[in-house]
C-alpha atoms as a PDB file:
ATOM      1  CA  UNK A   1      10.870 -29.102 -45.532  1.00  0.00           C
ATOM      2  CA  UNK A   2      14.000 -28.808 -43.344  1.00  0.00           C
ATOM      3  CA  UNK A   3      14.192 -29.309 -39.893  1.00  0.00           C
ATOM      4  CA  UNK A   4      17.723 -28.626 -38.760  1.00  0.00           C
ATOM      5  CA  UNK A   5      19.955 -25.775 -39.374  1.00  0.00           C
ATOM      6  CA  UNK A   6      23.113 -27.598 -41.950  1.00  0.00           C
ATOM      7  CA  UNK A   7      26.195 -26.175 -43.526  1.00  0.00           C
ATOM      8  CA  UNK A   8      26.896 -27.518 -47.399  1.00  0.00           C
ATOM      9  CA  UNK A   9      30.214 -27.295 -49.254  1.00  0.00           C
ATOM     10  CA  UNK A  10      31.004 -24.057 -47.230  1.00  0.00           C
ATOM     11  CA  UNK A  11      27.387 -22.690 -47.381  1.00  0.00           C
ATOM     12  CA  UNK A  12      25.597 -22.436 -43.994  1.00  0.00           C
ATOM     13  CA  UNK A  13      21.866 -22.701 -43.818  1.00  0.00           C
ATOM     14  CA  UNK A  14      20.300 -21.628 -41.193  1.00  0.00           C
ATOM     15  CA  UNK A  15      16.445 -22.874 -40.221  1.00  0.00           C
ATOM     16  CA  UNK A  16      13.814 -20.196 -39.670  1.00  0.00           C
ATOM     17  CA  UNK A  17      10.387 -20.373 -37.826  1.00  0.00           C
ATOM     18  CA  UNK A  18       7.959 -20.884 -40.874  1.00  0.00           C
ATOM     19  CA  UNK A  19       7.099 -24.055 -41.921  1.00  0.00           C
ATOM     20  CA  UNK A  20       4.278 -24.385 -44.342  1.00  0.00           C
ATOM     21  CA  UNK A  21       2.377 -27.424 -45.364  1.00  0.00           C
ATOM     22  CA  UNK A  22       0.497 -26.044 -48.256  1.00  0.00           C
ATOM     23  CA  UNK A  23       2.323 -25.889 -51.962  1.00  0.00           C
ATOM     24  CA  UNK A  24       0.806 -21.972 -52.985  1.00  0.00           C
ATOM     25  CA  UNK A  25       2.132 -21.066 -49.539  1.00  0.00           C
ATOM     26  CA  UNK A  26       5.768 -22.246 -50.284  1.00  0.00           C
ATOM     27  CA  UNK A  27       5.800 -20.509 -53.140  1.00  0.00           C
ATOM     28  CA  UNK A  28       4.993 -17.425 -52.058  1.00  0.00           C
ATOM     29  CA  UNK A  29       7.321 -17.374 -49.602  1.00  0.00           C
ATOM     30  CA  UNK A  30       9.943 -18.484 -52.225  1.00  0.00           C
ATOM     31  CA  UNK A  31       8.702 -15.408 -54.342  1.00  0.00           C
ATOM     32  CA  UNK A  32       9.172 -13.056 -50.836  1.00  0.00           C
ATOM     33  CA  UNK A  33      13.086 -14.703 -50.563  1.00  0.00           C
ATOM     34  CA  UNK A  34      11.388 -16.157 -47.071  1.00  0.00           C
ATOM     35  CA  UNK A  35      12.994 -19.483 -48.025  1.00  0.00           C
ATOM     36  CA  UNK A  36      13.053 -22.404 -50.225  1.00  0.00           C
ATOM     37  CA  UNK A  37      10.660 -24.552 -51.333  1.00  0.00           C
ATOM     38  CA  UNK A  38      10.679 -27.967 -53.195  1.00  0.00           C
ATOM     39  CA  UNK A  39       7.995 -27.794 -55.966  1.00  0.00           C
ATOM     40  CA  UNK A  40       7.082 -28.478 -59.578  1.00  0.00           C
ATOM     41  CA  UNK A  41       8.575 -26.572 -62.254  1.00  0.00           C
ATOM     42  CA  UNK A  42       5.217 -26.430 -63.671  1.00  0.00           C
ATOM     43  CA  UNK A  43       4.285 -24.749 -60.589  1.00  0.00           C
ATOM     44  CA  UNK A  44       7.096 -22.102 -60.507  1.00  0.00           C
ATOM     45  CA  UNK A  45       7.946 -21.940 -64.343  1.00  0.00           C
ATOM     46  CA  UNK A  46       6.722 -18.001 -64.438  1.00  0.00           C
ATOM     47  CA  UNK A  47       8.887 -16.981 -61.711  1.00  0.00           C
ATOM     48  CA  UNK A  48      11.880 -19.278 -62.768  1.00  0.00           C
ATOM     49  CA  UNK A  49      11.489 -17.333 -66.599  1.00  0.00           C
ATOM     50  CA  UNK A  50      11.738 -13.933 -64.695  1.00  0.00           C
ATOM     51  CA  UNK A  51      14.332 -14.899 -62.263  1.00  0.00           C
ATOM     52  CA  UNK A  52      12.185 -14.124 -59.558  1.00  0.00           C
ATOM     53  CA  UNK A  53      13.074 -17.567 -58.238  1.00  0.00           C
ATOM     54  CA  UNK A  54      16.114 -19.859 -58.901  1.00  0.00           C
ATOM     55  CA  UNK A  55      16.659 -23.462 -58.960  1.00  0.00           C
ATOM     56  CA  UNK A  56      19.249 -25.338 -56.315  1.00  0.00           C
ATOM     57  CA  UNK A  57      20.687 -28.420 -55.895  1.00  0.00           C
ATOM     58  CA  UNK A  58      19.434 -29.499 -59.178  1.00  0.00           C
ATOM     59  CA  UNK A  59      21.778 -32.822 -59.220  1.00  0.00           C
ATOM     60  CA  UNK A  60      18.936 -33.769 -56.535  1.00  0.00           C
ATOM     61  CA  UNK A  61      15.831 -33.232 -58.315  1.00  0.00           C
ATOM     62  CA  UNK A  62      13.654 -35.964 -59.249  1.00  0.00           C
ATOM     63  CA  UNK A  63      11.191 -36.365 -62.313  1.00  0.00           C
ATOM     64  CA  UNK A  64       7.817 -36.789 -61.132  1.00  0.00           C
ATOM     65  CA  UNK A  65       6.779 -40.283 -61.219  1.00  0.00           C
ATOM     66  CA  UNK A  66       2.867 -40.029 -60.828  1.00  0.00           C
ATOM     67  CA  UNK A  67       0.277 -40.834 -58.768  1.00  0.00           C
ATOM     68  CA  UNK A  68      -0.109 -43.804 -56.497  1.00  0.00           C
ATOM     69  CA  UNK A  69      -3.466 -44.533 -55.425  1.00  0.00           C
ATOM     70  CA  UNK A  70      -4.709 -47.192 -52.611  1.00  0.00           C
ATOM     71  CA  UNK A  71      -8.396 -48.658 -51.668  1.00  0.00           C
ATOM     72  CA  UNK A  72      -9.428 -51.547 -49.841  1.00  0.00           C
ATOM     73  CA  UNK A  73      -9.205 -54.387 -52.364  1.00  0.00           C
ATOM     74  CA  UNK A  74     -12.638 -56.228 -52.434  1.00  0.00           C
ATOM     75  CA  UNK A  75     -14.652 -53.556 -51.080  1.00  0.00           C
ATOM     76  CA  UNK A  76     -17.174 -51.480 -53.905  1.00  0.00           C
ATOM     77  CA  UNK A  77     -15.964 -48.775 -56.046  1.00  0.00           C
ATOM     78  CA  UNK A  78     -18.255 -45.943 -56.859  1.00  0.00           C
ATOM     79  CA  UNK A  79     -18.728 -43.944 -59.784  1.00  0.00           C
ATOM     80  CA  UNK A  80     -16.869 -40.900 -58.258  1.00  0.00           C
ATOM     81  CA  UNK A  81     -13.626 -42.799 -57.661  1.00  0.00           C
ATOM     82  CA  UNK A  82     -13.576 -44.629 -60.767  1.00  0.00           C
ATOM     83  CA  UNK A  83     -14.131 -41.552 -62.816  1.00  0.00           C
ATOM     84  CA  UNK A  84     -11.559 -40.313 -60.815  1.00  0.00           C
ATOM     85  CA  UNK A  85      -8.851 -42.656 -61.512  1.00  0.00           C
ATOM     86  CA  UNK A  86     -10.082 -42.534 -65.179  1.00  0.00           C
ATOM     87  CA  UNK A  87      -8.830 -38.417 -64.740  1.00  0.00           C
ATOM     88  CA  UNK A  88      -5.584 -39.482 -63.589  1.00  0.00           C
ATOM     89  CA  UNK A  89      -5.121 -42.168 -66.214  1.00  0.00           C
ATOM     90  CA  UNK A  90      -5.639 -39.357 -69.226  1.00  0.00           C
END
């Protein structure tokens, strides 16, 4: 998400009035040129193969490094949450 207006190597960016908080919603309005979005490749792979959406500043992007999770230590676990984190382990 940006928040200011910045210029880059000669390129000027300017910031719009739509900010979106939800990841389907940035990418449709990636998809509708609206503006950029930062998301998965996994997400976007059909519309990168098409050209319908390009990549930028790629020297920036990051590998995904997983999920963090955080409880309060000594207090129960249920069943739900540690099937849950058994999910995320597979």
């Amino acid at each position: 998400m940006l928040f200011h207006s910045f210029r880059f190597r000669g390129l000027y960016c300017e910031l719009g009035n739509l900010v979106v908080d939800d990841r389907e919603r940035q990418r449709q309005a990636a998809v509708a040129g609206v503006g950029i979005a930062q998301l998965t490749a996994e997400r976007v792979s059909e519309y990168l193969a098409c050209g319908a959406l390009c990549r930028l500043l790629q020297r920036w992007e990051m590998e995904f490094a997983g999920y963090s999770l955080c409880w309060i230590s000594g207090k129960a676990m249920s069943p739900a949450m540690r099937a849950f984190i058994q999910w995320l382990r597979e």
